[in-house]
N, C-alpha and C. Protein backbone atom coordinates (compact mmCIF):
# COMPACT_ATOMS: atom_id res chain seq x y z
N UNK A 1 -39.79 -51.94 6.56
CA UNK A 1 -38.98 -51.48 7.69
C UNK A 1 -39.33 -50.04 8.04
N UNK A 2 -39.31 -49.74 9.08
CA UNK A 2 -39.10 -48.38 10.01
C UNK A 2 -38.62 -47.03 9.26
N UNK A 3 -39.17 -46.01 8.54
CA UNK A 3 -38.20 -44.96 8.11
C UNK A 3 -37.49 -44.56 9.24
N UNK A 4 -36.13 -44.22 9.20
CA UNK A 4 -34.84 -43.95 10.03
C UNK A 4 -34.53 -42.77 9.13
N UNK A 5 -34.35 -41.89 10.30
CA UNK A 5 -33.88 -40.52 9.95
C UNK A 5 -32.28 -40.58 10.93
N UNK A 6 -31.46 -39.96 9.52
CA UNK A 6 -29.72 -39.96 10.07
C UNK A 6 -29.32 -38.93 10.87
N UNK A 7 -29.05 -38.45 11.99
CA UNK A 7 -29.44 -37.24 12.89
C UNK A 7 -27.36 -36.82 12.73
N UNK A 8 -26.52 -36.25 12.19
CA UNK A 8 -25.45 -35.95 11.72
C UNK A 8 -25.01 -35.18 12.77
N UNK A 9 -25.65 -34.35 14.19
CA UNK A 9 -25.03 -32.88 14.55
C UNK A 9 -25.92 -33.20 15.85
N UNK A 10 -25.11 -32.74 16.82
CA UNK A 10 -26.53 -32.88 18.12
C UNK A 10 -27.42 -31.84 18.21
N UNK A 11 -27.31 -30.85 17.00
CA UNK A 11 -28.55 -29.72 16.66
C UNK A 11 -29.73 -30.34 16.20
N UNK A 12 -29.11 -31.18 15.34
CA UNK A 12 -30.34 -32.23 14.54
C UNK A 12 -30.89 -33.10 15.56
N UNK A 13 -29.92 -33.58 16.55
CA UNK A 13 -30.54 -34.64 17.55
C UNK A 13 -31.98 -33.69 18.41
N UNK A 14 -31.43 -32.85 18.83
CA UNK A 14 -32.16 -32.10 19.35
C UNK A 14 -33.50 -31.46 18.67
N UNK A 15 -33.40 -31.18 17.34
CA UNK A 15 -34.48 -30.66 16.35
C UNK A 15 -35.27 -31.83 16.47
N UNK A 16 -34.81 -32.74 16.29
CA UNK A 16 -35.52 -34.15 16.14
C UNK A 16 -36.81 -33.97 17.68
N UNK A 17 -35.79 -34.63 18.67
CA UNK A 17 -36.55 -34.34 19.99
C UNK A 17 -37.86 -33.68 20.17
N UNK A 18 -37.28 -32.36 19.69
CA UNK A 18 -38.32 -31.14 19.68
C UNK A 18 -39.12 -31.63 19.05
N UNK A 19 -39.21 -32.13 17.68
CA UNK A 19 -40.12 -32.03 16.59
C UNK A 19 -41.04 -33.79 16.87
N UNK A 20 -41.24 -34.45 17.49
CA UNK A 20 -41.45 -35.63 17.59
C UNK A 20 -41.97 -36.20 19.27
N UNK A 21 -43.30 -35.72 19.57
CA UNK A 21 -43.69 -36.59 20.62
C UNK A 21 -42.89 -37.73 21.21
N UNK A 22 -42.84 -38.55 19.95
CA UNK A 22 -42.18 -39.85 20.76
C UNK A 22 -40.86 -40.34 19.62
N UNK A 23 -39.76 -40.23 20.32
CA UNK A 23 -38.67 -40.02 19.27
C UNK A 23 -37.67 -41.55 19.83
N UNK A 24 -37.51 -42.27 18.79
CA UNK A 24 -36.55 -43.37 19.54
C UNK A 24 -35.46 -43.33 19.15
N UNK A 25 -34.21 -43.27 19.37
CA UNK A 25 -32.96 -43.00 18.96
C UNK A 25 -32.33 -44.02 19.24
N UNK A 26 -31.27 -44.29 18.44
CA UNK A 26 -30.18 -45.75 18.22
C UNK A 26 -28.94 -44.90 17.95
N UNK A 27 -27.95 -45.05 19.21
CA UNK A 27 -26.79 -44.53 18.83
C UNK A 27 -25.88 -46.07 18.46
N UNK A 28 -24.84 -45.84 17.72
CA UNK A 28 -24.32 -46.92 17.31
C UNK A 28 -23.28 -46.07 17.01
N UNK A 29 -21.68 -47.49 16.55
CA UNK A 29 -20.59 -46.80 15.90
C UNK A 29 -20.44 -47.81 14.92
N UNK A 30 -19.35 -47.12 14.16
CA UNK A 30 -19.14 -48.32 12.69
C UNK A 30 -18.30 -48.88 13.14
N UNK A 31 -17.77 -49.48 13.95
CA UNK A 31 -17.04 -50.61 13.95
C UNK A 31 -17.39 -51.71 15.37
N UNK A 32 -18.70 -51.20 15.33
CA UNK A 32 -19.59 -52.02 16.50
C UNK A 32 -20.46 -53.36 15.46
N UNK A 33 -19.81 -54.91 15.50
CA UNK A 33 -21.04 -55.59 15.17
C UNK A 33 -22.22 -55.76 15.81
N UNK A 34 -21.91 -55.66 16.81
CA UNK A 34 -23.39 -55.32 17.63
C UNK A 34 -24.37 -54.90 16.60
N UNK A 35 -24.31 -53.33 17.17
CA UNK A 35 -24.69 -52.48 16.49
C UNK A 35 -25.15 -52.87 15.31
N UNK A 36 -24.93 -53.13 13.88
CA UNK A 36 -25.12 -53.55 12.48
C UNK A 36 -26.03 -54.47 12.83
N UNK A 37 -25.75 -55.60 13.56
CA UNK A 37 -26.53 -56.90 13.73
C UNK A 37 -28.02 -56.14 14.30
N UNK A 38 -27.86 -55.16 15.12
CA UNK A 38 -29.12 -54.99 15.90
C UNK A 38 -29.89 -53.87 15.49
N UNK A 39 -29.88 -53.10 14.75
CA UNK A 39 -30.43 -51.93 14.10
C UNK A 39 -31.82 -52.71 13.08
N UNK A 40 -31.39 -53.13 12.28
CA UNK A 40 -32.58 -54.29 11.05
C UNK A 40 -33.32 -55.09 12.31
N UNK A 41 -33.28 -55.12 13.24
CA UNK A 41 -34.21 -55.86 13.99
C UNK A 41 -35.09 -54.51 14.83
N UNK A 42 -34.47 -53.65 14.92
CA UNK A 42 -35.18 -52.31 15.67
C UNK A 42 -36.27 -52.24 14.92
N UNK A 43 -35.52 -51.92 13.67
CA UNK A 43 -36.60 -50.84 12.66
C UNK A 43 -37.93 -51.98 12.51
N UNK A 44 -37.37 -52.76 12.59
CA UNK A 44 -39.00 -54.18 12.21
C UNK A 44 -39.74 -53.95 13.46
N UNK A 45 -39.01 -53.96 14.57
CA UNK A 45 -39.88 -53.84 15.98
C UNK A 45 -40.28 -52.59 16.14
N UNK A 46 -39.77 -51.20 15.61
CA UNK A 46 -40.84 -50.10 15.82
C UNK A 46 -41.82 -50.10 14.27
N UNK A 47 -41.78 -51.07 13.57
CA UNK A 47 -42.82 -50.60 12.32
C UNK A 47 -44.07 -50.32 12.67
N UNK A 48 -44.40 -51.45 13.82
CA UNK A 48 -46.07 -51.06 13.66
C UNK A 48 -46.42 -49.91 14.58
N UNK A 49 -45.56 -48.61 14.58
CA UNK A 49 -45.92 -47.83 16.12
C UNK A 49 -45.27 -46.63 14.95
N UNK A 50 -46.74 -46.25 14.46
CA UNK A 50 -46.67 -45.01 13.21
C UNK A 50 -46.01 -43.52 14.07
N UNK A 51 -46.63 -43.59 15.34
CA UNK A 51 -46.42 -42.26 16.24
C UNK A 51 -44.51 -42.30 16.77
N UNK A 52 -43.73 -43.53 16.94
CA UNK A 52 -42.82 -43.46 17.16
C UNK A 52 -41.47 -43.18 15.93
N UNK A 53 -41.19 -41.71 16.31
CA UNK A 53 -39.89 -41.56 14.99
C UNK A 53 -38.38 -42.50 15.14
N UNK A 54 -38.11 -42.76 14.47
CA UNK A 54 -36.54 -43.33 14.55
C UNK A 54 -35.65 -42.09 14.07
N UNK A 55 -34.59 -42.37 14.67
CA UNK A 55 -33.51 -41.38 14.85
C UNK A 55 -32.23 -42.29 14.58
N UNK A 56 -31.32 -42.61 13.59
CA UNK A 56 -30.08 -43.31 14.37
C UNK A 56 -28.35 -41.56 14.33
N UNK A 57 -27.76 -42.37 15.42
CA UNK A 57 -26.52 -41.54 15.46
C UNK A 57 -25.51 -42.15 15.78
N UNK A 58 -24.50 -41.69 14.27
CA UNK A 58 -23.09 -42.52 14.80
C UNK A 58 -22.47 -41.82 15.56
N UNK A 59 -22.31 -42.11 16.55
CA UNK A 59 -21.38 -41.73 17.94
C UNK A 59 -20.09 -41.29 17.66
N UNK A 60 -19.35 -41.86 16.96
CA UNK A 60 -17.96 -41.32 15.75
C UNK A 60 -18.23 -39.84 15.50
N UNK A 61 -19.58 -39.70 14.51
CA UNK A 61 -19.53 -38.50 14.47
C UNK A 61 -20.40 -37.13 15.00
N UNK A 62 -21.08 -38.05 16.11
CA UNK A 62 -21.48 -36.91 16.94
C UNK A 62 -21.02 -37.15 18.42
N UNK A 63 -20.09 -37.10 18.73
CA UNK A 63 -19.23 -36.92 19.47
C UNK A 63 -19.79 -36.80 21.32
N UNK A 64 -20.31 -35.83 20.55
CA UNK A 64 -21.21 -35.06 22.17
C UNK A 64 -22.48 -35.70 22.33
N UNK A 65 -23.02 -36.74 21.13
CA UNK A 65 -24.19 -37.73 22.10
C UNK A 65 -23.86 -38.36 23.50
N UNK A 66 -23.08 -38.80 23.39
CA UNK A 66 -22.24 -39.14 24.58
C UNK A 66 -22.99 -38.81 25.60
N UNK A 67 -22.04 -37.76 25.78
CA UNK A 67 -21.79 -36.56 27.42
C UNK A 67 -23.87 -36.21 27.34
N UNK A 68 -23.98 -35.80 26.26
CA UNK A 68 -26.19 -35.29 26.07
C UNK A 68 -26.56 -36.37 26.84
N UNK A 69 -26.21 -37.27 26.74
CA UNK A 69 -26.94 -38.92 27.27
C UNK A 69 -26.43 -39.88 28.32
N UNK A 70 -25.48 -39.34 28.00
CA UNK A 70 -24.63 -39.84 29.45
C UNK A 70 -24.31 -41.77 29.04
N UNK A 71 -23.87 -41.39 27.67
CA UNK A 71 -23.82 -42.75 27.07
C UNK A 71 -22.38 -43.10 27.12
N UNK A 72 -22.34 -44.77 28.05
CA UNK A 72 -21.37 -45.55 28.24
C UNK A 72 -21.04 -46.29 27.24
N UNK A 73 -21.95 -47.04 26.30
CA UNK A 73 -21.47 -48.03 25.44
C UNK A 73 -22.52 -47.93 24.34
N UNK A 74 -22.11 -48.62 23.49
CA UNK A 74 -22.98 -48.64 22.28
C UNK A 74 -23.10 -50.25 21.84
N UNK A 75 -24.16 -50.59 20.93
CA UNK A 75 -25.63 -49.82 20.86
C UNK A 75 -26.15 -49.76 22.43
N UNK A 76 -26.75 -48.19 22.28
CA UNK A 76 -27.79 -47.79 22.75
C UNK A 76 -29.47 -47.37 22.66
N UNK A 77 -30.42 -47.58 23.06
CA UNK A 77 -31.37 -47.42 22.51
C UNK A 77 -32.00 -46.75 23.36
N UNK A 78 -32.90 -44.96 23.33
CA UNK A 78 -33.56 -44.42 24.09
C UNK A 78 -34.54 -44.16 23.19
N UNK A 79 -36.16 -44.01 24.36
CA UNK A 79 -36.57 -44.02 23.55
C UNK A 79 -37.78 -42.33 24.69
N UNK A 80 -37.82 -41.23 23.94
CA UNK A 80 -37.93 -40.36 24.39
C UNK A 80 -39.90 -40.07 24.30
N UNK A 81 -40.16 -39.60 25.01
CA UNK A 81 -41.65 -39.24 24.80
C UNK A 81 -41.97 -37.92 25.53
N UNK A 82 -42.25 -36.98 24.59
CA UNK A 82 -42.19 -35.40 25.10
C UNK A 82 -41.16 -34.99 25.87
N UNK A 83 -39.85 -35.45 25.19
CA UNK A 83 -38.56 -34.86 25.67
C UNK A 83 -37.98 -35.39 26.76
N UNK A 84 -38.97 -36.58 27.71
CA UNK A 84 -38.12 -37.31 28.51
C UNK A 84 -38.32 -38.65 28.14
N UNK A 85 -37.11 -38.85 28.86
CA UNK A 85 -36.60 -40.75 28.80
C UNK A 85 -37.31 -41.43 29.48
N UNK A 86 -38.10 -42.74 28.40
CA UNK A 86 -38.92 -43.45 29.30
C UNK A 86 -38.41 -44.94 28.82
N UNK A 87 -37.29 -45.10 28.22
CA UNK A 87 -36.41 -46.12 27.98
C UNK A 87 -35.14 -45.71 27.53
N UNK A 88 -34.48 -47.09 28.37
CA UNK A 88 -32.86 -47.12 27.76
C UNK A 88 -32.77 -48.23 27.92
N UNK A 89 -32.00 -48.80 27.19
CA UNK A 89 -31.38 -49.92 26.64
C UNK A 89 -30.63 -50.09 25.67
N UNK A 90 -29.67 -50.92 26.56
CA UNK A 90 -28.20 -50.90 25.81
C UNK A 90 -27.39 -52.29 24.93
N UNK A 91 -26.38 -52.31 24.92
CA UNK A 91 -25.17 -53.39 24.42
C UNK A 91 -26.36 -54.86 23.45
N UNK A 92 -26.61 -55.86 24.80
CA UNK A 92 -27.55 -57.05 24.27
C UNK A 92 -28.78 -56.66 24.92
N UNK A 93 -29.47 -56.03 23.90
CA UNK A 93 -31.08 -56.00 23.78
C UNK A 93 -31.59 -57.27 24.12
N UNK A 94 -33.11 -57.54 25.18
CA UNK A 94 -34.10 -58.62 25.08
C UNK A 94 -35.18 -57.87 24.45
N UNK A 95 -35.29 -58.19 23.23
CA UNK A 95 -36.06 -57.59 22.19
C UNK A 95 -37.69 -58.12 22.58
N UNK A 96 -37.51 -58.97 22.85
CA UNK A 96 -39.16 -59.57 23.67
C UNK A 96 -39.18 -58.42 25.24
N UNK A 97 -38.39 -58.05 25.66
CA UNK A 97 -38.76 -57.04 26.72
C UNK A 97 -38.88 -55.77 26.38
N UNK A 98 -38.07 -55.57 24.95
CA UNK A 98 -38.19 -54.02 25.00
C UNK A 98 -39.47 -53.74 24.15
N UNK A 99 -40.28 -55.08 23.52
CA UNK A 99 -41.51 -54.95 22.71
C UNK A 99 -42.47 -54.83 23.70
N UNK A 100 -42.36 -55.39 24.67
CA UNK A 100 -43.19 -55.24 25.95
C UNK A 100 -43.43 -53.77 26.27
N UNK A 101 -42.35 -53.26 26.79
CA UNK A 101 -42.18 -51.68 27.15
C UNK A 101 -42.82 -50.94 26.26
N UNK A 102 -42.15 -51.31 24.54
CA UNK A 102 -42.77 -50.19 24.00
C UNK A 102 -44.32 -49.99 23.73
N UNK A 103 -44.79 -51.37 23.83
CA UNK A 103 -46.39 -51.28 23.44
C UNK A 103 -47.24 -50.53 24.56
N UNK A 104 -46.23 -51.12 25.81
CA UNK A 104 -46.97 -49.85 27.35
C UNK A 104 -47.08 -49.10 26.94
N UNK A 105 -45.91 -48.26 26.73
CA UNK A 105 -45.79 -46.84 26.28
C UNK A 105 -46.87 -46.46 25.44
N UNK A 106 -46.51 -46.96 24.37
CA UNK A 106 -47.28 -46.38 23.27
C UNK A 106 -48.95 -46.04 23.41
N UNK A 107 -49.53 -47.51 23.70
CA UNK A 107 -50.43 -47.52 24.58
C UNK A 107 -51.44 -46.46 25.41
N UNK A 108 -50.15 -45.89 26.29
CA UNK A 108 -50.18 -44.94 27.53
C UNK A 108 -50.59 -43.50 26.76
N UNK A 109 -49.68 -43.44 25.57
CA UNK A 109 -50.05 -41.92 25.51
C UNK A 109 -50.73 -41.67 24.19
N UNK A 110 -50.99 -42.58 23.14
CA UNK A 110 -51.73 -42.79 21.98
C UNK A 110 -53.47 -43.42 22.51
């Protein structure tokens, strides 16, 4: 699976950003099954994409991902490349579309 880094503070969200060409972030909350159900299927779908970092953030306790992202619901999934958004996707993932996207991407700038 995917190493996932726990981003605790939107300083860290942001350090992250900075520090990571292509940064994919999973906001989630703990009392989202969604969420739980759909995270173990992320990390398998970014394994083979060494250049893309994982990020997850519980929304519980970073509060202000939110309002940074302009996030309505959770799970969310962005996925950032030199600091801008070149995916979002939310609630029910089509995991066959967002494998699509990401291989463009990746693709594009690797």
């Amino acid at each position: 699976m995917k190493e996932m880094y726990e981003l605790t503070s939107i300083d860290m969200v942001e350090q992250f950003i900075e520090q990571h060409e292509m940064s994919f972030l999973y906001v989630s909350r703990q009392e989202c099954s969604v969420c739980h159900a759909l995270l173990p299927k992320i990390r398998e779908l970014l394994k083979p994409y060494p250049s893309i970092h994982l990020g997850h953030i519980d929304a519980n306790q970073v509060e202000e991902v939110a309002s940074r992202f302009l996030i309505l619901t959770v799970p969310i999934m962005l996925m950032l490349v030199e600091k801008r958004e070149v995916i979002r996707a939310d609630r029910f993932v089509r995991l066959d579309r967002l494998a699509e996207q990401l291989e463009q991407i990746y693709n594009m700038y690797t």
